[in-house]
N, C-alpha and C. Protein backbone atom coordinates (compact mmCIF):
# COMPACT_ATOMS: atom_id res chain seq x y z
N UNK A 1 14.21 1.12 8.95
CA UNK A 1 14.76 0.57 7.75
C UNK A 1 14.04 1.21 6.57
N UNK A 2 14.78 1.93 5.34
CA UNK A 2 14.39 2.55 4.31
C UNK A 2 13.90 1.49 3.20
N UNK A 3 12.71 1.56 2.73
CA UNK A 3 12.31 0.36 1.79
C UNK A 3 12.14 1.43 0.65
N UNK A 4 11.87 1.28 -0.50
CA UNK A 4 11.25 2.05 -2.03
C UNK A 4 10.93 0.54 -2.49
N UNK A 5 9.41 1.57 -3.73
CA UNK A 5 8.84 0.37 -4.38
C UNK A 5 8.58 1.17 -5.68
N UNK A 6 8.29 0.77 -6.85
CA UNK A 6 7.99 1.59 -8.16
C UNK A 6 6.81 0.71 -8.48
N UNK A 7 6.25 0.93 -8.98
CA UNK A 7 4.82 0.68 -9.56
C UNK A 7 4.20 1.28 -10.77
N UNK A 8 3.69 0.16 -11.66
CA UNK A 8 3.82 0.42 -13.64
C UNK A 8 2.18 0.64 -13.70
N UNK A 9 1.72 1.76 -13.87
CA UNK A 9 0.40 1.78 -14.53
C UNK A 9 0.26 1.77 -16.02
N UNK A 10 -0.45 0.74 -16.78
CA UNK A 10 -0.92 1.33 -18.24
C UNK A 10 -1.95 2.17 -18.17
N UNK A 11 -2.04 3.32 -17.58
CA UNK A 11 -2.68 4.10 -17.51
C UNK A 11 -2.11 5.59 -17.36
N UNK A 12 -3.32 6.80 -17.55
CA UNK A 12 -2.72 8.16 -17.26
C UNK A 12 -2.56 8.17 -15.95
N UNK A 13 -1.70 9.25 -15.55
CA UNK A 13 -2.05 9.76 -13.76
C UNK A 13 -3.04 9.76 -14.13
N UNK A 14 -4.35 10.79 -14.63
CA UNK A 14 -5.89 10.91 -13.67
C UNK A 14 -6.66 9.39 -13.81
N UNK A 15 -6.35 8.66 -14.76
CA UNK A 15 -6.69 7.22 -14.59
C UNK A 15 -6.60 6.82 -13.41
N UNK A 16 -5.24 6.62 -13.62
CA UNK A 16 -4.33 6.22 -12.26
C UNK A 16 -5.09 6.27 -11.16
N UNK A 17 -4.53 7.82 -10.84
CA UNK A 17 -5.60 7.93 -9.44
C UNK A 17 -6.78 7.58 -9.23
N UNK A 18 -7.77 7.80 -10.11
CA UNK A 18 -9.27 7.56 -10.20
C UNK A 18 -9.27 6.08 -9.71
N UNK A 19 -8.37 5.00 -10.22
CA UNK A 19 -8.08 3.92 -9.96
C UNK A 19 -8.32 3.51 -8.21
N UNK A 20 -6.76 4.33 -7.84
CA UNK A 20 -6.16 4.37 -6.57
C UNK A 20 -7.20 4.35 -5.71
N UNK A 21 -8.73 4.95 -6.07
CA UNK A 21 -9.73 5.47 -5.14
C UNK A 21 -10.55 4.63 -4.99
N UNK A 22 -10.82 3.60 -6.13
CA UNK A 22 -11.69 3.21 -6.99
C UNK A 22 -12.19 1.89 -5.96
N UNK A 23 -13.33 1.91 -4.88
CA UNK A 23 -13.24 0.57 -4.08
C UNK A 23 -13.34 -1.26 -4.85
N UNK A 24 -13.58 -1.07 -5.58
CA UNK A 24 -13.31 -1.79 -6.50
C UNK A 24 -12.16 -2.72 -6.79
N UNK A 25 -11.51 -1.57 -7.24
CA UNK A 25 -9.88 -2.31 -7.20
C UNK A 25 -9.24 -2.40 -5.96
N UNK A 26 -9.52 -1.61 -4.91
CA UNK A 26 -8.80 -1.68 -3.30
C UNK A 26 -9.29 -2.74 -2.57
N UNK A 27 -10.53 -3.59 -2.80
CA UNK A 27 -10.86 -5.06 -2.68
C UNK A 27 -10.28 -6.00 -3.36
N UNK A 28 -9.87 -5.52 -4.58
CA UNK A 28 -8.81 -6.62 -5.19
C UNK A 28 -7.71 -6.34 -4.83
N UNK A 29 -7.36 -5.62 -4.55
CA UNK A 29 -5.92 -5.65 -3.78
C UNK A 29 -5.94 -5.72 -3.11
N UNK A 30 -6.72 -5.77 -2.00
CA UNK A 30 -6.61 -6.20 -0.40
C UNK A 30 -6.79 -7.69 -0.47
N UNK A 31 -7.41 -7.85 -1.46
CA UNK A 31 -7.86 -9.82 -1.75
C UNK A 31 -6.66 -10.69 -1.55
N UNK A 32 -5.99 -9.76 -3.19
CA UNK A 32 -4.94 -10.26 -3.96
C UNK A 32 -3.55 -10.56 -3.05
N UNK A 33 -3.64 -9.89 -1.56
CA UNK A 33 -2.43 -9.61 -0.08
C UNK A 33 -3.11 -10.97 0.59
N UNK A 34 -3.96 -11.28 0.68
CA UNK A 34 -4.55 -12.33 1.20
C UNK A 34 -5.46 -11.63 2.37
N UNK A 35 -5.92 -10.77 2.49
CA UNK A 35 -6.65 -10.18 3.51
C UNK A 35 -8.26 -10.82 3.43
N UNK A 36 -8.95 -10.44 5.11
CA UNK A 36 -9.91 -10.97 5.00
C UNK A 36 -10.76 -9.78 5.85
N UNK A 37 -11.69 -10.00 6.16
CA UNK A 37 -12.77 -8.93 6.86
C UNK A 37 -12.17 -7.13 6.50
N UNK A 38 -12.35 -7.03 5.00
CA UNK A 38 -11.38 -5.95 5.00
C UNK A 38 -12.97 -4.88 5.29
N UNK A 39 -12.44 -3.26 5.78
CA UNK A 39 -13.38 -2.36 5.83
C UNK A 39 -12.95 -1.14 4.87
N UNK A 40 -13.35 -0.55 4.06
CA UNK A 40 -12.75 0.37 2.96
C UNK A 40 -13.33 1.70 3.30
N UNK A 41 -12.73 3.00 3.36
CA UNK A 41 -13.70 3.87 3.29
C UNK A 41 -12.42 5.30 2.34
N UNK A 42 -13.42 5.45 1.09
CA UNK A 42 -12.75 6.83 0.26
C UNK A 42 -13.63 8.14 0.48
N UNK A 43 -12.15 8.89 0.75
CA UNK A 43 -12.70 10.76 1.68
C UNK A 43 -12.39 11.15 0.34
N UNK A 44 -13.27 12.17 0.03
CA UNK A 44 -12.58 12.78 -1.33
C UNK A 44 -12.64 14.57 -0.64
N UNK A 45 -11.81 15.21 -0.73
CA UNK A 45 -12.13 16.89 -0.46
C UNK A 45 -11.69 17.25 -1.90
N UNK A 46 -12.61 17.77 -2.68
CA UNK A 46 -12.11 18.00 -4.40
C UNK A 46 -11.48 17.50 -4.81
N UNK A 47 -10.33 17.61 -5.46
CA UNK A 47 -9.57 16.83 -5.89
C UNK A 47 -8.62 15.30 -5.38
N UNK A 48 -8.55 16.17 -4.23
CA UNK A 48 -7.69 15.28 -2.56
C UNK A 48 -8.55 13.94 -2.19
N UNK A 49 -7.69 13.12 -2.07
CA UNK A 49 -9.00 11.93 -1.42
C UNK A 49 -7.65 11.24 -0.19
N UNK A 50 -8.81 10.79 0.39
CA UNK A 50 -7.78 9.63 1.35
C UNK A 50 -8.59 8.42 1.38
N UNK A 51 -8.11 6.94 1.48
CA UNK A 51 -8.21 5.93 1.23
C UNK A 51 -7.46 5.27 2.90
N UNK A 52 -8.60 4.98 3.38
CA UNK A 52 -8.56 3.82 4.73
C UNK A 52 -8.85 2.33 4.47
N UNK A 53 -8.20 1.50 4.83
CA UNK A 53 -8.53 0.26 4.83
C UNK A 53 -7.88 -0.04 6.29
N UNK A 54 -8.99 -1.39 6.80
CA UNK A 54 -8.36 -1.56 7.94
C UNK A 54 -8.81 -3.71 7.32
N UNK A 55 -8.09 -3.89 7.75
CA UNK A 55 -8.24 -5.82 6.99
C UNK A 55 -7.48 -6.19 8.01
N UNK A 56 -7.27 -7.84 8.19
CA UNK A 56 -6.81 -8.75 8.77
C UNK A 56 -6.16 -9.38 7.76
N UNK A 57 -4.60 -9.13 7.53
CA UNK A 57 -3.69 -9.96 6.71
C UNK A 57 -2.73 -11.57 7.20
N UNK A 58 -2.80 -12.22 6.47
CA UNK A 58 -2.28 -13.55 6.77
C UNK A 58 -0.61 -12.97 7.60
N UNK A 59 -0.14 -14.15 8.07
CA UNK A 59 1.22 -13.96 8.78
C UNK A 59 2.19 -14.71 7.82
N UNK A 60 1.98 -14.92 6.27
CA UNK A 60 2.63 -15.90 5.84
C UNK A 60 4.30 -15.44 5.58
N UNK A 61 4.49 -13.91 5.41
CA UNK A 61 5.86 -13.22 5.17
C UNK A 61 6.10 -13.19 6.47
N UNK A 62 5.80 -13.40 7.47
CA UNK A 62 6.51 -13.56 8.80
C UNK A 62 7.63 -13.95 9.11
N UNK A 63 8.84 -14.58 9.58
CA UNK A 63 9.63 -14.99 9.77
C UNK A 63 8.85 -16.18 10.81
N UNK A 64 8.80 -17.58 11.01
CA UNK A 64 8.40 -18.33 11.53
C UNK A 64 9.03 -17.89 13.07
N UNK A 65 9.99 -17.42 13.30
CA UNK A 65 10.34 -17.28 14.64
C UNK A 65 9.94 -15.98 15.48
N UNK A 66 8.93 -15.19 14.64
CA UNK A 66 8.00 -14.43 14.98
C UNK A 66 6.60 -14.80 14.92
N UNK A 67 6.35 -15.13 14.33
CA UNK A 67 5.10 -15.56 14.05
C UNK A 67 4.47 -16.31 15.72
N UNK A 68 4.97 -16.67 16.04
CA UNK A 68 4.62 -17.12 17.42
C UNK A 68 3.82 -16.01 18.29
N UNK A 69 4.92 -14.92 18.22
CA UNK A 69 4.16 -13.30 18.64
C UNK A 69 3.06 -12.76 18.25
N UNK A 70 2.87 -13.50 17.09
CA UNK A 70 1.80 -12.28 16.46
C UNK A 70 0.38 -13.12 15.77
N UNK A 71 0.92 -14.52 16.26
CA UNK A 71 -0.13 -15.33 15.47
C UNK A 71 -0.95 -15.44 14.31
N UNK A 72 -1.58 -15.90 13.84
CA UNK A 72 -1.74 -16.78 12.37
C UNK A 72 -2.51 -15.24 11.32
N UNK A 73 -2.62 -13.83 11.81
CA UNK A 73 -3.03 -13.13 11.09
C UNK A 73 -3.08 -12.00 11.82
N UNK A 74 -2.65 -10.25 11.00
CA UNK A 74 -2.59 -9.42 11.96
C UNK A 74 -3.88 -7.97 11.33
N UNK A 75 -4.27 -7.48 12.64
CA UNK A 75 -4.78 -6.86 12.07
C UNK A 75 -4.00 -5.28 11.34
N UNK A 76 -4.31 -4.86 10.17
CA UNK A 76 -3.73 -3.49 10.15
C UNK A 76 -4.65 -2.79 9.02
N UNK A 77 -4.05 -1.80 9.44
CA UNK A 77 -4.73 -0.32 8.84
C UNK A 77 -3.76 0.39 7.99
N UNK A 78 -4.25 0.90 6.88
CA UNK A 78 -3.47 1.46 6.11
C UNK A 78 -4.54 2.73 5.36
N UNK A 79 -3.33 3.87 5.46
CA UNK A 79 -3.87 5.08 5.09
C UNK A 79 -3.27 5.65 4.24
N UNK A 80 -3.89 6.32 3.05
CA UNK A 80 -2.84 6.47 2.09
C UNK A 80 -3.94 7.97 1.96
N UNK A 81 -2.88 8.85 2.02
CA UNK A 81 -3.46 10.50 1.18
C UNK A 81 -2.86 10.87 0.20
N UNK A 82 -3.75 11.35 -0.81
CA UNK A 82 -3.23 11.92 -1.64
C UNK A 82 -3.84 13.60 -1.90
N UNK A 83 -3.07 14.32 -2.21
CA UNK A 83 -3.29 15.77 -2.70
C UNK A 83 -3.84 15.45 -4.00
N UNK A 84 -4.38 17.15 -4.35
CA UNK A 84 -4.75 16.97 -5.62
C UNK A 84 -3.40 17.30 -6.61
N UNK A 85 -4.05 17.22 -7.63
CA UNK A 85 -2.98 17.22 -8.68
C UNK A 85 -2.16 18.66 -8.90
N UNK A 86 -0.81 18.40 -9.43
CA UNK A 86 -0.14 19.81 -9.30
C UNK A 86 -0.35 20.40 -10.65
N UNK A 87 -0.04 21.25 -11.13
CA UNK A 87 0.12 22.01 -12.27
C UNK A 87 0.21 21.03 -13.41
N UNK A 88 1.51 20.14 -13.53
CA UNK A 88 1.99 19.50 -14.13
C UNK A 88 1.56 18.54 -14.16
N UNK A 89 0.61 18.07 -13.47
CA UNK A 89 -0.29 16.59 -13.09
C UNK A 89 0.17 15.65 -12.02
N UNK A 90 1.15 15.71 -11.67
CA UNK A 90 2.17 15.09 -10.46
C UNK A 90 1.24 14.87 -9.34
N UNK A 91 0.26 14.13 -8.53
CA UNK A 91 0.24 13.61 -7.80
C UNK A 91 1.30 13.20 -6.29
N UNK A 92 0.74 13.71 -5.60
CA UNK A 92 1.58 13.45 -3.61
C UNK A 92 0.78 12.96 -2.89
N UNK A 93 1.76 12.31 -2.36
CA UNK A 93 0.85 11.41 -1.44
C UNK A 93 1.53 10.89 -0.33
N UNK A 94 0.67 10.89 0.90
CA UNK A 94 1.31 9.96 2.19
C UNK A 94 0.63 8.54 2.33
N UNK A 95 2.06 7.89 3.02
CA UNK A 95 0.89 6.25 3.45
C UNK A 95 1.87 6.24 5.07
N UNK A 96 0.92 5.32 5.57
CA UNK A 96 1.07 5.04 7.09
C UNK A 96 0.17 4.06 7.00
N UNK A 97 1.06 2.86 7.67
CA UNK A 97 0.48 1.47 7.82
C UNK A 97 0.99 0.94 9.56
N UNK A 98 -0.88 0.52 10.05
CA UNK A 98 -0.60 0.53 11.86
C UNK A 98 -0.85 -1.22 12.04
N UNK A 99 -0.09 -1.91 12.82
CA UNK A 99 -0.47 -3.26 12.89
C UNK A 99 -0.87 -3.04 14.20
N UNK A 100 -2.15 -3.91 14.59
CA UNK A 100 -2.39 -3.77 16.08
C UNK A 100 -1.61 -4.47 16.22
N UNK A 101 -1.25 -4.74 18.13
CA UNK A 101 -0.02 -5.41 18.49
C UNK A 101 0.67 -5.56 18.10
N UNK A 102 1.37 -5.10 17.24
CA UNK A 102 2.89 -5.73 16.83
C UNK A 102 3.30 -4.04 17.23
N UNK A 103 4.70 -4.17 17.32
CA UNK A 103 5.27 -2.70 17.52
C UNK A 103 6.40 -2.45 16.49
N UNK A 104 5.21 -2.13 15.42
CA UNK A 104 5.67 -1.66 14.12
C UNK A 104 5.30 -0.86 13.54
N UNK A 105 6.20 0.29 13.02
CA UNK A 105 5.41 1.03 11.84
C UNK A 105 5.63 1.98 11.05
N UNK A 106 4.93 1.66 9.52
CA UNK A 106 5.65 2.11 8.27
C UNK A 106 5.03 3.50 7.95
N UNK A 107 5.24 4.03 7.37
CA UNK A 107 5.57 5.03 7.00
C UNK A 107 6.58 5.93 5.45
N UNK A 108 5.20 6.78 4.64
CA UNK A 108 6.18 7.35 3.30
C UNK A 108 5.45 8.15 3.06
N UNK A 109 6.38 8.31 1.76
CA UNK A 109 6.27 9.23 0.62
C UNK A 109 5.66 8.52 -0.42
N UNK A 110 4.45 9.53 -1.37
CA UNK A 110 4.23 8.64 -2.77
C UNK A 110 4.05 9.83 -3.67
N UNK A 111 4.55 9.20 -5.21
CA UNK A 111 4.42 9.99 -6.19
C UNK A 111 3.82 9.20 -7.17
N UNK A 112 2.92 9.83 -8.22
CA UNK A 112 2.37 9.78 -9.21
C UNK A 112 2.88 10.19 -10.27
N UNK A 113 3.49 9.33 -11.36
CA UNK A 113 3.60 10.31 -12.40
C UNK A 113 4.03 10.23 -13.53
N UNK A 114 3.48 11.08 -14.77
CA UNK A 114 3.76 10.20 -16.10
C UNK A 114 5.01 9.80 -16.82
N UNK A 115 4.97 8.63 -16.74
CA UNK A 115 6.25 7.81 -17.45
C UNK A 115 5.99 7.22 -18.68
N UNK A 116 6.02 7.65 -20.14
CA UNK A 116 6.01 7.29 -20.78
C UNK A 116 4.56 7.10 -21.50
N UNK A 117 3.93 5.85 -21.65
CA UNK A 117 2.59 6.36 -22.24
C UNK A 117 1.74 5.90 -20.69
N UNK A 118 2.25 5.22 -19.66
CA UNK A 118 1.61 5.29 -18.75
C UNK A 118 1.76 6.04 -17.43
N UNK A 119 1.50 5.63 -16.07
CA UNK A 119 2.34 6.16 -15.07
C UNK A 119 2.95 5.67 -14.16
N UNK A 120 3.90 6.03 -13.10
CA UNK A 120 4.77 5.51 -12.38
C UNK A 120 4.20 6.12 -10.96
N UNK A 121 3.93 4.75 -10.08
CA UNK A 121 3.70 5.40 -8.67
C UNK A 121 5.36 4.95 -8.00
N UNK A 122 5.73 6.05 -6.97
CA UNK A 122 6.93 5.57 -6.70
C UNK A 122 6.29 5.92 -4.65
N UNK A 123 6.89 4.74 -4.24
CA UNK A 123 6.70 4.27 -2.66
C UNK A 123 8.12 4.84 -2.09
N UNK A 124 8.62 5.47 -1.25
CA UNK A 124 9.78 5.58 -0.28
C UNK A 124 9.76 5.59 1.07
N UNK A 125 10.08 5.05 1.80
CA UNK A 125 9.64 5.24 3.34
C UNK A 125 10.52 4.12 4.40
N UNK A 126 9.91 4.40 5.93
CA UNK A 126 10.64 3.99 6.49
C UNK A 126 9.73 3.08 7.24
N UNK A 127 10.55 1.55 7.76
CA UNK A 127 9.94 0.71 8.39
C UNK A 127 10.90 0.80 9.95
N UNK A 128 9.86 0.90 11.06
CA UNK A 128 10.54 0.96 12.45
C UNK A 128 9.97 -0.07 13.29
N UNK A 129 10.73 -0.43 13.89
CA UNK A 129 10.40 -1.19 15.00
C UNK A 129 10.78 -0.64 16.29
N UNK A 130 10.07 -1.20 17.34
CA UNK A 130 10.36 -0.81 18.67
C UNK A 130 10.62 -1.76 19.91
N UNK A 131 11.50 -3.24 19.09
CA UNK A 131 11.89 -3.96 20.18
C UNK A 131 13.15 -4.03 20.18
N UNK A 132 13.79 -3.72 21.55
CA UNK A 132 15.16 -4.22 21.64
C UNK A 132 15.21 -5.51 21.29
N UNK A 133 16.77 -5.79 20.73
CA UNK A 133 17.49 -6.86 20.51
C UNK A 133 16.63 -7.24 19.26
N UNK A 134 15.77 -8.00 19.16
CA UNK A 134 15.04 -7.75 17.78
C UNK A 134 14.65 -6.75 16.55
N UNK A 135 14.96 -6.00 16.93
CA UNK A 135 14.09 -4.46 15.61
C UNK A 135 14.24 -5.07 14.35
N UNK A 136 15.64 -4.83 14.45
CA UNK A 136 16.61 -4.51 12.98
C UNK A 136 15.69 -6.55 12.22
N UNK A 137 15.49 -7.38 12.91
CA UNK A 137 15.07 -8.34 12.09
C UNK A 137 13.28 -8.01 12.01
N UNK A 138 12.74 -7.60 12.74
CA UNK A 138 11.33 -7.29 12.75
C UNK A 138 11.39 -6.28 11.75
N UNK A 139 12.08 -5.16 11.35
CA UNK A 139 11.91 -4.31 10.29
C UNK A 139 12.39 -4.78 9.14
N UNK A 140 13.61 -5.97 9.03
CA UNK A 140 13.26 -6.70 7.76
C UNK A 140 12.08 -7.75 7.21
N UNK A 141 11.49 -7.81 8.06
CA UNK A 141 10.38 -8.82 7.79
C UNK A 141 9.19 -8.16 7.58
N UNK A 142 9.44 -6.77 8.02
CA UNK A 142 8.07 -5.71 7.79
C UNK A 142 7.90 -5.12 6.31
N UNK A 143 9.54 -4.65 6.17
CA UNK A 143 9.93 -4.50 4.94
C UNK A 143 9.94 -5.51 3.44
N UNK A 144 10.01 -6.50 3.97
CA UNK A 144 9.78 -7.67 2.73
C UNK A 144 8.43 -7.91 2.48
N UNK A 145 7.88 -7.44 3.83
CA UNK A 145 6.06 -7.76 3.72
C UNK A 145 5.32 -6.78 2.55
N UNK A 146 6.33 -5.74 2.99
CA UNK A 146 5.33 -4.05 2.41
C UNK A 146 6.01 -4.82 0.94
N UNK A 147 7.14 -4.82 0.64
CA UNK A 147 7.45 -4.89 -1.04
C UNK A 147 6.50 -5.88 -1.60
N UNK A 148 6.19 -6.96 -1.42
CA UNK A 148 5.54 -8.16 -1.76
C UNK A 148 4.55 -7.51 -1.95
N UNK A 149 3.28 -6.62 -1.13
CA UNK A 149 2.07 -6.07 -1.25
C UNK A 149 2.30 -5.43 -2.07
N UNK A 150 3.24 -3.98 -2.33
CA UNK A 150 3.50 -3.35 -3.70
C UNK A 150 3.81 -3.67 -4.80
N UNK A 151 4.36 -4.88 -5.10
CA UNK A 151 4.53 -5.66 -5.80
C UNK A 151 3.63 -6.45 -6.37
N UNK A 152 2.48 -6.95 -5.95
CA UNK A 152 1.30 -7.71 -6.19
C UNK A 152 0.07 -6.38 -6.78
N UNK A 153 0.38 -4.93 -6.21
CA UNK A 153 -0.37 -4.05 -6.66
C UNK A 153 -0.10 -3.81 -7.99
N UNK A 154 0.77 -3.84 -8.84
CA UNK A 154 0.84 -3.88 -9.89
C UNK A 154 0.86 -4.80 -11.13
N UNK A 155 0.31 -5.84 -10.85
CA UNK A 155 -0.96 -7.27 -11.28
C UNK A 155 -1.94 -6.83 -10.96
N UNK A 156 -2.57 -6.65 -9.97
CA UNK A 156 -3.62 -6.38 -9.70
C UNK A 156 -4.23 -5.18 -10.26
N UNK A 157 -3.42 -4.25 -10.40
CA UNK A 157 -4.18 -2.79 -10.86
C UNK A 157 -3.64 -2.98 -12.64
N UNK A 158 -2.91 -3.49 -13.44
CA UNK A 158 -3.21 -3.96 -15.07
C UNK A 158 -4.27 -4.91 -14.71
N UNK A 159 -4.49 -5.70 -14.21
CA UNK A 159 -5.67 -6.61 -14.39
C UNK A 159 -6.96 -5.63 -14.33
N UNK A 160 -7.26 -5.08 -13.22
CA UNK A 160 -8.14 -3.90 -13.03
C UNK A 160 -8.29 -3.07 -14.22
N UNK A 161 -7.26 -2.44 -14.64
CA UNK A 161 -7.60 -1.60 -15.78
C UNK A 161 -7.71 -2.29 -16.98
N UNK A 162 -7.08 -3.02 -17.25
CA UNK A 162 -7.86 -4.15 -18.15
C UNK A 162 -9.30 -4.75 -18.42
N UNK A 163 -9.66 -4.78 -17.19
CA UNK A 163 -11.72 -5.30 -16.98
C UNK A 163 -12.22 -4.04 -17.36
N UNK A 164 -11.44 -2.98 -16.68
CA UNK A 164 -12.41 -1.33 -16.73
C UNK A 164 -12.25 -1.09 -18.09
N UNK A 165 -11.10 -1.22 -19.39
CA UNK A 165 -11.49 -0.93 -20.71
C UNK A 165 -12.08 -2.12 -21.10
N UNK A 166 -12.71 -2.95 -20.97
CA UNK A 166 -13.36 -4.18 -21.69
C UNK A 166 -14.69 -4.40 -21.16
């Protein structure tokens, strides 16, 4: 199932990104999802960084008639790379998100990039499942999960850049 998400920085791309890296704010956003025992680790190769988190998120976007499967919190991992910057400042990036046990998994595209006086991260990707007779509802429930988290990232990261100029 194809999900997209857009995301409003008051900030530049190199803000931006500096942000994106920033463990700081990736504890508030892992907070802000409801996660708990999160582990963070930022790779930087020059410009390029990648960003691991592996946390234990609540089951509350679950569908109650799953939730039985997967019980009261799951663990997952999420990896997000980004290249360095292009000519133009444009920012690329991959994400891949692994739930243990569950047999799910997301997968995209990300862009960085200036919109106006701030920037625009844009999310595209695909959510799969791998159970018969179920998928197609397990990948909407995966998919409503991921928007809600991208969605909460952009509170969380104006709040963030808000503390960082003050």
């Amino acid at each position: 199932m194809h999900f997209e998400a857009t995301i409003n920085y008051p900030a530049t791309v190199p803000a931006s990104a500096a942000m994106l890296a920033d463990e700081g704010f990736l504890q508030r956003r892992l907070a802000a999802a409801g996660a708990s025992e999160s582990r963070i680790d930022v790779a930087r190769d020059g410009d390029a960084f990648t960003v691991s988190m592996a946390t234990r998120l609540p089951t509350d976007d679950v569908p109650a008639s799953f939730r039985s499967f997967v019980g009261a919190s799951l663990e997952v991992r999420i990896v997000e790379a980004w290249e360095a910057p292009l000519a133009t400042g444009e920012r690329r990036g991959t994400i891949a998100v692994d739930i243990a046990g569950a047999p799910v998994a997301v997968s995209g595209h990300m862009r960085l990039v200036t919109d106006g006086a701030g920037a625009r991260h844009d999310v595209r990707g695909e959510v799969r499942a791998s159970v018969p007779l179920f998928g197609r509802a397990i990948e909407e429930a995966a998919s409503s999960a991921v928007q809600s988290v991208l969605t909460g990232q952009e509170r969380v990261a104006r709040e963030h850049l808000a503390d960082s100029a003050g």
